[in-house]
PDBML (XML) file of the C-alpha atoms, coordinates in Angstrom:
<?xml version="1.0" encoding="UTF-8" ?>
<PDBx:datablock datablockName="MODEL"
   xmlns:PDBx="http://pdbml.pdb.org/schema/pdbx-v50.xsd"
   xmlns:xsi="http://www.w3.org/2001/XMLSchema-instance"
   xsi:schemaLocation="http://pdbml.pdb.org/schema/pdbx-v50.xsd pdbx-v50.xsd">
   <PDBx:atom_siteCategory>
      <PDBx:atom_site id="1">
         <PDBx:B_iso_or_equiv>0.00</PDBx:B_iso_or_equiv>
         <PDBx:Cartn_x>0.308</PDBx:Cartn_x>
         <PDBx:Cartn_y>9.082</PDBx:Cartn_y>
         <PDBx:Cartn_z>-15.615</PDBx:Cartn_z>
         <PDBx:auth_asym_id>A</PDBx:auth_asym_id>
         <PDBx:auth_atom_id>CA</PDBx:auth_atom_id>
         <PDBx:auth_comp_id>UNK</PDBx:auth_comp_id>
         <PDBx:auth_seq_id>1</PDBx:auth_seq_id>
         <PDBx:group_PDB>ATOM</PDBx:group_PDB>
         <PDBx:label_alt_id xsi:nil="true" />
         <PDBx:label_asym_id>A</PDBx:label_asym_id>
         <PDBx:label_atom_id>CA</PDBx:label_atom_id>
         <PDBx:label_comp_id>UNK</PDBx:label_comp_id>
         <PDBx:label_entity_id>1</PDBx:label_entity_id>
         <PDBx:label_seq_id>1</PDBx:label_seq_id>
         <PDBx:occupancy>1.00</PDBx:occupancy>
         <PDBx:pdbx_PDB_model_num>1</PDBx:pdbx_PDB_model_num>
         <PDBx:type_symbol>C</PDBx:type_symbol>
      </PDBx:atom_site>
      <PDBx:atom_site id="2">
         <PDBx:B_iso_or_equiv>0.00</PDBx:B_iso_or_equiv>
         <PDBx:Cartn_x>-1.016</PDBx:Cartn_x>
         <PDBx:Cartn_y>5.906</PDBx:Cartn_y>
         <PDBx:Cartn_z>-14.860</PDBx:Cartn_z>
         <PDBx:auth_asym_id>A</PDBx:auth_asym_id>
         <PDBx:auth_atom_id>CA</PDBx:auth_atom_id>
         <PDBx:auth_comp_id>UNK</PDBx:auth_comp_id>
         <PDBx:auth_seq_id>2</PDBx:auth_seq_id>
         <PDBx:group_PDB>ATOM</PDBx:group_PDB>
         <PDBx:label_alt_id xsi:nil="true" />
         <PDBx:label_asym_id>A</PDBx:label_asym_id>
         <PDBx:label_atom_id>CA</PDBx:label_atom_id>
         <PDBx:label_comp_id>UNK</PDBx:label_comp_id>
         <PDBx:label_entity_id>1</PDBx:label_entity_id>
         <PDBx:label_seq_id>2</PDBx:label_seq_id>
         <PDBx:occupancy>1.00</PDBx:occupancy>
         <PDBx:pdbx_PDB_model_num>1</PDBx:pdbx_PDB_model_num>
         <PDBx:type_symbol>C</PDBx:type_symbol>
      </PDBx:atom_site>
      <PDBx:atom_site id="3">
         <PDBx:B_iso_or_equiv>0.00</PDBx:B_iso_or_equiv>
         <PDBx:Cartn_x>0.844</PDBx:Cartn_x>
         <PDBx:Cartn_y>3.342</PDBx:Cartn_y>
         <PDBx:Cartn_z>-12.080</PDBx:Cartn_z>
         <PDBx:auth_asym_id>A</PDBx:auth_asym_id>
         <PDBx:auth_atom_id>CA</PDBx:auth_atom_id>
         <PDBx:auth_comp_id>UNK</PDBx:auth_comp_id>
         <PDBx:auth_seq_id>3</PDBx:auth_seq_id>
         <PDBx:group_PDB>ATOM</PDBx:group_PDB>
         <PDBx:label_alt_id xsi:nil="true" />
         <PDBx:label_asym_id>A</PDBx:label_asym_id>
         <PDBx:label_atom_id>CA</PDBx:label_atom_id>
         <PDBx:label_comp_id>UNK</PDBx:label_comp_id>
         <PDBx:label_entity_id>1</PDBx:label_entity_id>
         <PDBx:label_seq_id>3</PDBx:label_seq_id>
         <PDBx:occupancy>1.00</PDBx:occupancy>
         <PDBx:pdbx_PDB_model_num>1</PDBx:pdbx_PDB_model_num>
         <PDBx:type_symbol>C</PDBx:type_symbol>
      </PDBx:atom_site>
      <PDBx:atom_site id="4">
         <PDBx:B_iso_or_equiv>0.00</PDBx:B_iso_or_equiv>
         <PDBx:Cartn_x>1.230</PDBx:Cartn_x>
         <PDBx:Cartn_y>-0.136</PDBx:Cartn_y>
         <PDBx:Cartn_z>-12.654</PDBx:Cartn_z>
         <PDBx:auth_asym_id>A</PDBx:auth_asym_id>
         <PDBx:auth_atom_id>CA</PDBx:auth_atom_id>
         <PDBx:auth_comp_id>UNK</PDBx:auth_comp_id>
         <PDBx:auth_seq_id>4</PDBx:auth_seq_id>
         <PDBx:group_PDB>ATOM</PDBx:group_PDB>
         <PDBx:label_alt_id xsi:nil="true" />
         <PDBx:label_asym_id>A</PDBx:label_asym_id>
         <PDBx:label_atom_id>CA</PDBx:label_atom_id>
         <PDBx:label_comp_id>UNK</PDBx:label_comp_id>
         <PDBx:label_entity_id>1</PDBx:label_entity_id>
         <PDBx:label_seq_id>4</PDBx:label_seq_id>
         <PDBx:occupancy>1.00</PDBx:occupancy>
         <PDBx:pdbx_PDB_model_num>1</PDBx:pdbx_PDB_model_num>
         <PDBx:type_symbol>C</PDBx:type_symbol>
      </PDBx:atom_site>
      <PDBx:atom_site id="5">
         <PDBx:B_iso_or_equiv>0.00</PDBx:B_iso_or_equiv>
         <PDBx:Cartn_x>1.682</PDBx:Cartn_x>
         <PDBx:Cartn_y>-2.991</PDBx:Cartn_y>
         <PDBx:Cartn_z>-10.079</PDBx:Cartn_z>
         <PDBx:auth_asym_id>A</PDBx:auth_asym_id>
         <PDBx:auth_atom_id>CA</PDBx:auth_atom_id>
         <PDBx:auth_comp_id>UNK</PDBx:auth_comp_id>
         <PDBx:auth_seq_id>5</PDBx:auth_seq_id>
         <PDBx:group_PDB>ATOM</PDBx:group_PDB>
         <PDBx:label_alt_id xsi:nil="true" />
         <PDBx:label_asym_id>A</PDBx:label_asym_id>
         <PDBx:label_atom_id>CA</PDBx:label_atom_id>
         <PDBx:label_comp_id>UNK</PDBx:label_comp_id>
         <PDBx:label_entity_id>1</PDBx:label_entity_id>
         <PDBx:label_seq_id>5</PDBx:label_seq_id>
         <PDBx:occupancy>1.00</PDBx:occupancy>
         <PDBx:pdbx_PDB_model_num>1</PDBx:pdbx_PDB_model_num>
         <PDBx:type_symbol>C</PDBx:type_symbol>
      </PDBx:atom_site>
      <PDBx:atom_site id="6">
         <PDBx:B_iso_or_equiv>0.00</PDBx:B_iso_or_equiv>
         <PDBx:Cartn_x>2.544</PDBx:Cartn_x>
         <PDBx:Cartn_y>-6.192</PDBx:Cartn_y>
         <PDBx:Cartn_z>-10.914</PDBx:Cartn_z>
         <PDBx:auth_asym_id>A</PDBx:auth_asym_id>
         <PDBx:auth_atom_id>CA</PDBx:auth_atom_id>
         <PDBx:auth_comp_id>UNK</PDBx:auth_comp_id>
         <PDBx:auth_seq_id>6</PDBx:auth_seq_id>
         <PDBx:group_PDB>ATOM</PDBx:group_PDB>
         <PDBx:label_alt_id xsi:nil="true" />
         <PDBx:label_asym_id>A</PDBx:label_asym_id>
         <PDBx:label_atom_id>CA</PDBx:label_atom_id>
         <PDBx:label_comp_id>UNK</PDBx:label_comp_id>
         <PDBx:label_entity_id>1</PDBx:label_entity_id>
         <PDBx:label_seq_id>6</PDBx:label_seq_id>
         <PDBx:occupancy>1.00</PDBx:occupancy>
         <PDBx:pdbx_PDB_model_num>1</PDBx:pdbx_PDB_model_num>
         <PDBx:type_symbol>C</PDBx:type_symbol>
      </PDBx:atom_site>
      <PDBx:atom_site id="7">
         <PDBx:B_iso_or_equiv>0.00</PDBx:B_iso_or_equiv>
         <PDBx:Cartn_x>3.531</PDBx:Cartn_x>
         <PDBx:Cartn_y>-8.477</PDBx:Cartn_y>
         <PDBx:Cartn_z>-7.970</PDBx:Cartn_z>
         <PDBx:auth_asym_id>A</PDBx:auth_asym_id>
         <PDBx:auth_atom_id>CA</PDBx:auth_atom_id>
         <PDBx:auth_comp_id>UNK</PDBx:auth_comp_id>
         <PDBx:auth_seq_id>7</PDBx:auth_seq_id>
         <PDBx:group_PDB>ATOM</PDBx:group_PDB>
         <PDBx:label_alt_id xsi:nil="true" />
         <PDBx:label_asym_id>A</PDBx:label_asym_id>
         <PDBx:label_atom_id>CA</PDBx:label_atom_id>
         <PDBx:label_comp_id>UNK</PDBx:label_comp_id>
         <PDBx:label_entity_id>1</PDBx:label_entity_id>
         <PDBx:label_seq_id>7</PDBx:label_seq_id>
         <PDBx:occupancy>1.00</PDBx:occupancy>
         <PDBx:pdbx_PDB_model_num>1</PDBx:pdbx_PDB_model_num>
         <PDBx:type_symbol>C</PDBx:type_symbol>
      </PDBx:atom_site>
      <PDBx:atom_site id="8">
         <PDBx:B_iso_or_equiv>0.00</PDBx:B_iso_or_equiv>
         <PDBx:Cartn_x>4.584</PDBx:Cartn_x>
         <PDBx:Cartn_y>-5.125</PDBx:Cartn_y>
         <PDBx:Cartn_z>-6.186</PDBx:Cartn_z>
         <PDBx:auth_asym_id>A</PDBx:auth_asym_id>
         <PDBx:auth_atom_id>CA</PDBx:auth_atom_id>
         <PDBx:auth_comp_id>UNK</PDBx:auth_comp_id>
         <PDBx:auth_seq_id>8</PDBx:auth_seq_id>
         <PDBx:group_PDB>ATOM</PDBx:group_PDB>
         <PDBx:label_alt_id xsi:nil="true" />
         <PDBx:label_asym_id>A</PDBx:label_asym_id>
         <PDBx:label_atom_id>CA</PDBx:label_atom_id>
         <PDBx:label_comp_id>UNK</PDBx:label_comp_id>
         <PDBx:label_entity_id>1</PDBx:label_entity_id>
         <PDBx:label_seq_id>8</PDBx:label_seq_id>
         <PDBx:occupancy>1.00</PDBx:occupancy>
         <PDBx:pdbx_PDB_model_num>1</PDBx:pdbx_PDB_model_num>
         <PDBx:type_symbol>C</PDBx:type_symbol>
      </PDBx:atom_site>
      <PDBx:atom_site id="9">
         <PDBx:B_iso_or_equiv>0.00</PDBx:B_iso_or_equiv>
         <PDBx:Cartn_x>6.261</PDBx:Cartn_x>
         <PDBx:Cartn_y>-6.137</PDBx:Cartn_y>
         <PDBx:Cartn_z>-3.307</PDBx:Cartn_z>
         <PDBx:auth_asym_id>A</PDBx:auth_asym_id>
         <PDBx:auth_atom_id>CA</PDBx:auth_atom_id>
         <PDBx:auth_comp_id>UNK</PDBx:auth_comp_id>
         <PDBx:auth_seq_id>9</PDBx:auth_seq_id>
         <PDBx:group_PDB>ATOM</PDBx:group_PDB>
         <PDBx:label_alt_id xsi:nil="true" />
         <PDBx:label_asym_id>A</PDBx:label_asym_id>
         <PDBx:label_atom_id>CA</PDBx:label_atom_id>
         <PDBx:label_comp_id>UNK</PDBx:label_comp_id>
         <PDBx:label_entity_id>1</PDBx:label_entity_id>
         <PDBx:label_seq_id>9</PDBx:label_seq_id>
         <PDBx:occupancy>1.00</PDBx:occupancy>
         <PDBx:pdbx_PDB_model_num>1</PDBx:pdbx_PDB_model_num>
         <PDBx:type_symbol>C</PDBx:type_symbol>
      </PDBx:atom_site>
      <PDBx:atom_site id="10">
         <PDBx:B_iso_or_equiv>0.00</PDBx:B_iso_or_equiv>
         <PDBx:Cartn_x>6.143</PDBx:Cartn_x>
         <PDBx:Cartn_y>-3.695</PDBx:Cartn_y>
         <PDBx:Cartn_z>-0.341</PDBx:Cartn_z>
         <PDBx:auth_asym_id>A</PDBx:auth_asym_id>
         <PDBx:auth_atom_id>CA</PDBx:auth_atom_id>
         <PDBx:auth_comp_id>UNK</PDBx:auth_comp_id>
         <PDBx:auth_seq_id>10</PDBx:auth_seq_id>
         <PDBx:group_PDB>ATOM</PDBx:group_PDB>
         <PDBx:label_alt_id xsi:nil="true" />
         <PDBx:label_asym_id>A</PDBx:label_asym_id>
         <PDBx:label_atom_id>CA</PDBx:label_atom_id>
         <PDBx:label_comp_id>UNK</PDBx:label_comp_id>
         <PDBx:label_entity_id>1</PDBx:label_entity_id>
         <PDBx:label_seq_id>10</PDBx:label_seq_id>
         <PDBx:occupancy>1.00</PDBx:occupancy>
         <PDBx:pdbx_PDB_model_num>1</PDBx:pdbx_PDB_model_num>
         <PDBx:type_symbol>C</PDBx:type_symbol>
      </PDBx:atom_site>
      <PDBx:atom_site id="11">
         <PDBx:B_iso_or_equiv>0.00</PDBx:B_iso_or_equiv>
         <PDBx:Cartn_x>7.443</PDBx:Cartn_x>
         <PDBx:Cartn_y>-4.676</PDBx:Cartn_y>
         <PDBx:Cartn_z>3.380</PDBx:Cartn_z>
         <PDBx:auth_asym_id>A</PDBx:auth_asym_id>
         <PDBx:auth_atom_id>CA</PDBx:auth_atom_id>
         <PDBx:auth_comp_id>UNK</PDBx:auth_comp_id>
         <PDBx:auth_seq_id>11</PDBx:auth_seq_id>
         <PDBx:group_PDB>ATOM</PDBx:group_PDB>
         <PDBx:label_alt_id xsi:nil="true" />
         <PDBx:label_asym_id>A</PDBx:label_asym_id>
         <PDBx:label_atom_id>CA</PDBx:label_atom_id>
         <PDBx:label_comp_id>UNK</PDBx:label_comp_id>
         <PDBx:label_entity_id>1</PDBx:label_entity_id>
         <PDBx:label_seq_id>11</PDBx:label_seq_id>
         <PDBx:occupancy>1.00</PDBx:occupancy>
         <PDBx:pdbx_PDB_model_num>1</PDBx:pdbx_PDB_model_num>
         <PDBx:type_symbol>C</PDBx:type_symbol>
      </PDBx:atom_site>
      <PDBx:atom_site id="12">
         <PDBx:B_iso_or_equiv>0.00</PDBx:B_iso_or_equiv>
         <PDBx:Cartn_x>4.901</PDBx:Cartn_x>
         <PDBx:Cartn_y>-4.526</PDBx:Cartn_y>
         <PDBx:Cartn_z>5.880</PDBx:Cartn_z>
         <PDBx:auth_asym_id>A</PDBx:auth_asym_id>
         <PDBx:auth_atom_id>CA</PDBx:auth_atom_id>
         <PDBx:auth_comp_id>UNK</PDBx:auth_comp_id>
         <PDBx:auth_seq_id>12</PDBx:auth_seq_id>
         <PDBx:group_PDB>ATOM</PDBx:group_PDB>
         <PDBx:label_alt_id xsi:nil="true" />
         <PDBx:label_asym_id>A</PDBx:label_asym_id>
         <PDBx:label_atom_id>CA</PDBx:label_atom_id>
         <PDBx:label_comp_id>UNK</PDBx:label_comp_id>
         <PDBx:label_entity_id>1</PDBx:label_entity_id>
         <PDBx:label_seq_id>12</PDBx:label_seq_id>
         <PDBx:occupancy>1.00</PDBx:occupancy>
         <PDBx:pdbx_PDB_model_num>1</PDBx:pdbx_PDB_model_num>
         <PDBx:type_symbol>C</PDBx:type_symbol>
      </PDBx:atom_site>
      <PDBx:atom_site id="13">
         <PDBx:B_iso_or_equiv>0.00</PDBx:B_iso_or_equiv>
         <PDBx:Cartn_x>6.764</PDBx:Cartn_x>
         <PDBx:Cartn_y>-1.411</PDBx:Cartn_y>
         <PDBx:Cartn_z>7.724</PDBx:Cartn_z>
         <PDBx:auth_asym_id>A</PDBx:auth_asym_id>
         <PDBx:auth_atom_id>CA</PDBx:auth_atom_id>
         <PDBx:auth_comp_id>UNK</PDBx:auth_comp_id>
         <PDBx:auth_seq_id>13</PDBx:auth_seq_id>
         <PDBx:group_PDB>ATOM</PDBx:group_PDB>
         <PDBx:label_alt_id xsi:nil="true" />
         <PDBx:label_asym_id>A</PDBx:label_asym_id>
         <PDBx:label_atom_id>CA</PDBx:label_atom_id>
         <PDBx:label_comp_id>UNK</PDBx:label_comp_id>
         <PDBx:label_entity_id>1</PDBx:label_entity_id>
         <PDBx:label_seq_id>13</PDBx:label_seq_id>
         <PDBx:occupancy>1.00</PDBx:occupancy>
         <PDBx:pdbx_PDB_model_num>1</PDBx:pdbx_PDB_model_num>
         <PDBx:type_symbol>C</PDBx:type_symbol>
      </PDBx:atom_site>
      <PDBx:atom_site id="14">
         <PDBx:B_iso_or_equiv>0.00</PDBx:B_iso_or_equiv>
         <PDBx:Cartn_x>5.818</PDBx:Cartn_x>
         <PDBx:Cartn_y>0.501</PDBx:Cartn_y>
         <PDBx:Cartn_z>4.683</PDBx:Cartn_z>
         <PDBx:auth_asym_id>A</PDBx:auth_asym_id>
         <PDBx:auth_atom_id>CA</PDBx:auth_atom_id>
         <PDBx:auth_comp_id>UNK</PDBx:auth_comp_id>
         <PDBx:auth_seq_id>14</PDBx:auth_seq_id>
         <PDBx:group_PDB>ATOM</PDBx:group_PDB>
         <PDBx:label_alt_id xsi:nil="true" />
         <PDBx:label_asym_id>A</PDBx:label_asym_id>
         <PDBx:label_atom_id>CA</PDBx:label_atom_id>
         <PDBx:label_comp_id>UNK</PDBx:label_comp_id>
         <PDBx:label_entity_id>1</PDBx:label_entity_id>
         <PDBx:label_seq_id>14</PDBx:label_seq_id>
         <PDBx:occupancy>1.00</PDBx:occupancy>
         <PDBx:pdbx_PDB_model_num>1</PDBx:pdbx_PDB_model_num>
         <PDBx:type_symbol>C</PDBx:type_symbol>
      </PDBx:atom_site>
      <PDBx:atom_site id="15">
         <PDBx:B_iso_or_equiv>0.00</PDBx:B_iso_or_equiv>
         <PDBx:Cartn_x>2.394</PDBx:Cartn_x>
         <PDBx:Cartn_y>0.061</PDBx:Cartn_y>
         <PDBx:Cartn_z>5.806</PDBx:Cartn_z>
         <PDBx:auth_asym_id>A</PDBx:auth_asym_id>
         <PDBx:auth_atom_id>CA</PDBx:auth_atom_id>
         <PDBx:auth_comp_id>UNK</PDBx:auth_comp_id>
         <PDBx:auth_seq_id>15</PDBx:auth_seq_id>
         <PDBx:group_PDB>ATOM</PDBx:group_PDB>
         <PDBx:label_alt_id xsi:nil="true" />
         <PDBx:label_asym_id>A</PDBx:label_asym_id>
         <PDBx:label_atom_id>CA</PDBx:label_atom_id>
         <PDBx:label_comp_id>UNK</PDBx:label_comp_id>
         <PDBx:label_entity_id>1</PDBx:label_entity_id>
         <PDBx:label_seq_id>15</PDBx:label_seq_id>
         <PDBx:occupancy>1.00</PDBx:occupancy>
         <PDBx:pdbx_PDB_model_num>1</PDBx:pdbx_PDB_model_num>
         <PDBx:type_symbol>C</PDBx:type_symbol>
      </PDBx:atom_site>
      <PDBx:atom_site id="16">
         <PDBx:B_iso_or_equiv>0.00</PDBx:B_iso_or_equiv>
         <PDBx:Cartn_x>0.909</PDBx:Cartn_x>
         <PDBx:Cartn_y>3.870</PDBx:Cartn_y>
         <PDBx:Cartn_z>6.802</PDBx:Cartn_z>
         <PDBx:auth_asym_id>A</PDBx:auth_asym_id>
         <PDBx:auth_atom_id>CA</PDBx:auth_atom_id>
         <PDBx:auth_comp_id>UNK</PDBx:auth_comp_id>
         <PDBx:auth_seq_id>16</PDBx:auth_seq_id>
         <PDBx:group_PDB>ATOM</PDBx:group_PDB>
         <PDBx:label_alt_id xsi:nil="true" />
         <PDBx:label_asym_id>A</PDBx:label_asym_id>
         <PDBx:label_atom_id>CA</PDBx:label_atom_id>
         <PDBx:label_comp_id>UNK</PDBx:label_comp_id>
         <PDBx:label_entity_id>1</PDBx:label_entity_id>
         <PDBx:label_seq_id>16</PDBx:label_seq_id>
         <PDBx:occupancy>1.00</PDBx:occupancy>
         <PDBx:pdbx_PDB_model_num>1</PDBx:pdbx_PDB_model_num>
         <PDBx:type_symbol>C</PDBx:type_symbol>
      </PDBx:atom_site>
      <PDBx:atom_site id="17">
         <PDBx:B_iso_or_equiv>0.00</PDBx:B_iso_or_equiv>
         <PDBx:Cartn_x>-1.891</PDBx:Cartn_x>
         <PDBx:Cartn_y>4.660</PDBx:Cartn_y>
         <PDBx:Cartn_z>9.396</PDBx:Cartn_z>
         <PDBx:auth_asym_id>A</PDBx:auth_asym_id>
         <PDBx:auth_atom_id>CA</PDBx:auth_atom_id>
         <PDBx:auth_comp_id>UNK</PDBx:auth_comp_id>
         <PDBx:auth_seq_id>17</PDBx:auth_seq_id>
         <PDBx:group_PDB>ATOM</PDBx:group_PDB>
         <PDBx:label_alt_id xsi:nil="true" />
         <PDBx:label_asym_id>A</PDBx:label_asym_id>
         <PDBx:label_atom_id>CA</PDBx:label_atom_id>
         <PDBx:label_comp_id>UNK</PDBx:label_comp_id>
         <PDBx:label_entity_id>1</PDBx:label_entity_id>
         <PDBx:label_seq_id>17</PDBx:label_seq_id>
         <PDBx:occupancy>1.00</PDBx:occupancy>
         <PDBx:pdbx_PDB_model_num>1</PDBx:pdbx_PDB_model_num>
         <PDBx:type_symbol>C</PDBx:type_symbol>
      </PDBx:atom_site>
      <PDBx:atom_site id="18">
         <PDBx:B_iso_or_equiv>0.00</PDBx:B_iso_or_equiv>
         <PDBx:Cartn_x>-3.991</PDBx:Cartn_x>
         <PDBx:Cartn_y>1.526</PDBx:Cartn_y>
         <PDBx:Cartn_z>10.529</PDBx:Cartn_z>
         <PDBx:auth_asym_id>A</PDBx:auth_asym_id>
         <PDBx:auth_atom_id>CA</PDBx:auth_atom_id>
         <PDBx:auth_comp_id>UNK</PDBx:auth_comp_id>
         <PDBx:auth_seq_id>18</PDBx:auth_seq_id>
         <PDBx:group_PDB>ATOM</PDBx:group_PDB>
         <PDBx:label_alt_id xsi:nil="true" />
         <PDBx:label_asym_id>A</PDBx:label_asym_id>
         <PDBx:label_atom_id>CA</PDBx:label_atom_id>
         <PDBx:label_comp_id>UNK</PDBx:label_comp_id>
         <PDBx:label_entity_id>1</PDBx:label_entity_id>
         <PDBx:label_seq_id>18</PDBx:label_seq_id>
         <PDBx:occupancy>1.00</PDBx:occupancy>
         <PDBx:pdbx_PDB_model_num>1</PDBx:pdbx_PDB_model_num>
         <PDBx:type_symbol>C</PDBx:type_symbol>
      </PDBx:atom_site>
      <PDBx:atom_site id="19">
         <PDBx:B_iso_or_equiv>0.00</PDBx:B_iso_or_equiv>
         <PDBx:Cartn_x>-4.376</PDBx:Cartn_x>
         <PDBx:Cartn_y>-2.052</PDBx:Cartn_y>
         <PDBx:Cartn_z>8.331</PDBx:Cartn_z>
         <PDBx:auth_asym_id>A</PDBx:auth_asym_id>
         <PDBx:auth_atom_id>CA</PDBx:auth_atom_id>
         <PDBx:auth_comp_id>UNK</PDBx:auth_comp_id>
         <PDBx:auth_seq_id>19</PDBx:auth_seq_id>
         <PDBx:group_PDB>ATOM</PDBx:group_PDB>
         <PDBx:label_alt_id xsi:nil="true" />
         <PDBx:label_asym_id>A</PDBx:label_asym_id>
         <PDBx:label_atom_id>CA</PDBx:label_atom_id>
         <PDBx:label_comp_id>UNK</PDBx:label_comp_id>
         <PDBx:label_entity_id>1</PDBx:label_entity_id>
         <PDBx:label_seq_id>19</PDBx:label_seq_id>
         <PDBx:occupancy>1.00</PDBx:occupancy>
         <PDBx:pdbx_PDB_model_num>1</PDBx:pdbx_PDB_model_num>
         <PDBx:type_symbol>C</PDBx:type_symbol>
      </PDBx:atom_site>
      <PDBx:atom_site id="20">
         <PDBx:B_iso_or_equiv>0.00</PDBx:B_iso_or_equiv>
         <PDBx:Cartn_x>-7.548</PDBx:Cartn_x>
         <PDBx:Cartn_y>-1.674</PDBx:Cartn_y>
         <PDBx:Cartn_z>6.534</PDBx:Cartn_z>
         <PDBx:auth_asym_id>A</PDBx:auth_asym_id>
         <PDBx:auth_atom_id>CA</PDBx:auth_atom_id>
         <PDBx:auth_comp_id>UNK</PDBx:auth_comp_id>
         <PDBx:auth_seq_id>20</PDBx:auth_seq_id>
         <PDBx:group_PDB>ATOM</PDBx:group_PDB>
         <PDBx:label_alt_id xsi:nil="true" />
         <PDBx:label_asym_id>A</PDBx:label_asym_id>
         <PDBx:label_atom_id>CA</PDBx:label_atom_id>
         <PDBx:label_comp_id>UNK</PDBx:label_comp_id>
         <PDBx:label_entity_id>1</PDBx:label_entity_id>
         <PDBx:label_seq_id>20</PDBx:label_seq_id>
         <PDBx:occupancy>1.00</PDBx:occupancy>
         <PDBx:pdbx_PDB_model_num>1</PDBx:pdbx_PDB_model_num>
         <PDBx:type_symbol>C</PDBx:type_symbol>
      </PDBx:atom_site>
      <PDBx:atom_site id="21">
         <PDBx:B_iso_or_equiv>0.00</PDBx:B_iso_or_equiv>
         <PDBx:Cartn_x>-8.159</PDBx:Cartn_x>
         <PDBx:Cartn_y>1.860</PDBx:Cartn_y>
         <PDBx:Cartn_z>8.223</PDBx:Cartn_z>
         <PDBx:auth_asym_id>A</PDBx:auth_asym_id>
         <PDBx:auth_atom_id>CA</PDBx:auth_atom_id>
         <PDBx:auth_comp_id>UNK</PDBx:auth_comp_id>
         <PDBx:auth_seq_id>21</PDBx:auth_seq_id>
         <PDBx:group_PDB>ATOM</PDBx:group_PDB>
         <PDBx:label_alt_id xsi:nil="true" />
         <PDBx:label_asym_id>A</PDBx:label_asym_id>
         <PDBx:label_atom_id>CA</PDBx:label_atom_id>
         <PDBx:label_comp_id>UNK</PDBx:label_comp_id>
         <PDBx:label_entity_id>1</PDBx:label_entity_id>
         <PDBx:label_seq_id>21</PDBx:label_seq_id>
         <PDBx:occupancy>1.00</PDBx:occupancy>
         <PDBx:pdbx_PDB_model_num>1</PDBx:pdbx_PDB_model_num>
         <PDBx:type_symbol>C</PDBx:type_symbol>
      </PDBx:atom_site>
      <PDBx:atom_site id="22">
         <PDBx:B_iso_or_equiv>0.00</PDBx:B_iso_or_equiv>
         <PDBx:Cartn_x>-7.199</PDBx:Cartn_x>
         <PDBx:Cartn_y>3.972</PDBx:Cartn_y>
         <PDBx:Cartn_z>4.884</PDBx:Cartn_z>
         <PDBx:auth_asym_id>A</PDBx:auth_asym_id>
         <PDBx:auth_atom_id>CA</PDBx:auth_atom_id>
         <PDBx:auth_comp_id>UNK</PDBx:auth_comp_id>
         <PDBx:auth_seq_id>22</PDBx:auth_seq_id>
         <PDBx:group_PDB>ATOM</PDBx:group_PDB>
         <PDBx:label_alt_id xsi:nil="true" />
         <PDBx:label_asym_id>A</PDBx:label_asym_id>
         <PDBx:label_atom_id>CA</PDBx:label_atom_id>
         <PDBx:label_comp_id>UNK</PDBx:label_comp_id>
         <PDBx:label_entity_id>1</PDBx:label_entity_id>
         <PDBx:label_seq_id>22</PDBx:label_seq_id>
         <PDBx:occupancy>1.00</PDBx:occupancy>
         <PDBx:pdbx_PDB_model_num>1</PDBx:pdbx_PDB_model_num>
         <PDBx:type_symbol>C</PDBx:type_symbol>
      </PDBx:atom_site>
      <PDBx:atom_site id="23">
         <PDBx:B_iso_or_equiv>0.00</PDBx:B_iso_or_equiv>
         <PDBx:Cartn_x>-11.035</PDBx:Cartn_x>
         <PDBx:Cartn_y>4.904</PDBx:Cartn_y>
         <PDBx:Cartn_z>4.228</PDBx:Cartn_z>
         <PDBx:auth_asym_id>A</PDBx:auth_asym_id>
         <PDBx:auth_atom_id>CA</PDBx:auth_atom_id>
         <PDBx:auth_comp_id>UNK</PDBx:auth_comp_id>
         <PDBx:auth_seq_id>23</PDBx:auth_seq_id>
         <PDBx:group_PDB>ATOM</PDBx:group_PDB>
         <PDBx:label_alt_id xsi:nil="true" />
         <PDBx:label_asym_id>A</PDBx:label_asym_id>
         <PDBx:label_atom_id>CA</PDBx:label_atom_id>
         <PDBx:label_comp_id>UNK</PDBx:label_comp_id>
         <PDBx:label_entity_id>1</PDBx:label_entity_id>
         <PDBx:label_seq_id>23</PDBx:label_seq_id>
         <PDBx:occupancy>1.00</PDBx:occupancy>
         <PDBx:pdbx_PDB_model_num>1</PDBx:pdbx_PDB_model_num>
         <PDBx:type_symbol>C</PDBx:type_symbol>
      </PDBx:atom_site>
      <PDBx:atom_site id="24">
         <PDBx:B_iso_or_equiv>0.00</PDBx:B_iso_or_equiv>
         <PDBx:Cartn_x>-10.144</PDBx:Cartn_x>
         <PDBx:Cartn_y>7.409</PDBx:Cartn_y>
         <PDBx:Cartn_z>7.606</PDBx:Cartn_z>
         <PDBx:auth_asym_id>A</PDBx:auth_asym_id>
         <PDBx:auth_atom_id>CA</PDBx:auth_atom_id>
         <PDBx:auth_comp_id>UNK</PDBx:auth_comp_id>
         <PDBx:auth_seq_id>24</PDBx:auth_seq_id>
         <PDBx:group_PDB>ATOM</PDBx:group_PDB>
         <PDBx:label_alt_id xsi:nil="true" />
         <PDBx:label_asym_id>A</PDBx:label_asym_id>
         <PDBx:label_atom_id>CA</PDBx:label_atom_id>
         <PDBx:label_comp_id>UNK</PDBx:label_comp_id>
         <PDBx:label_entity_id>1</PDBx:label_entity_id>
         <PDBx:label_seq_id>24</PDBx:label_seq_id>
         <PDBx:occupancy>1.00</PDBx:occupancy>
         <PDBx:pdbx_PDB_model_num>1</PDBx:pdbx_PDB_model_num>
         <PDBx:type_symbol>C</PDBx:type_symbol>
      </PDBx:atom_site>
   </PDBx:atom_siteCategory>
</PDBx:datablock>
């Protein structure tokens, strides 16, 4: 199916791995 975000908000300790390092 397809996921929609609209104004998703997500804490920032939900943030996985480095900021801006999800390429790796």
């Amino acid at each position: 199916a397809e996921l929609v975000f609209d104004d998703c908000e997500v804490p920032e300790d939900n943030v996985m791995g480095p900021l801006n390092g999800g390429v790796e």
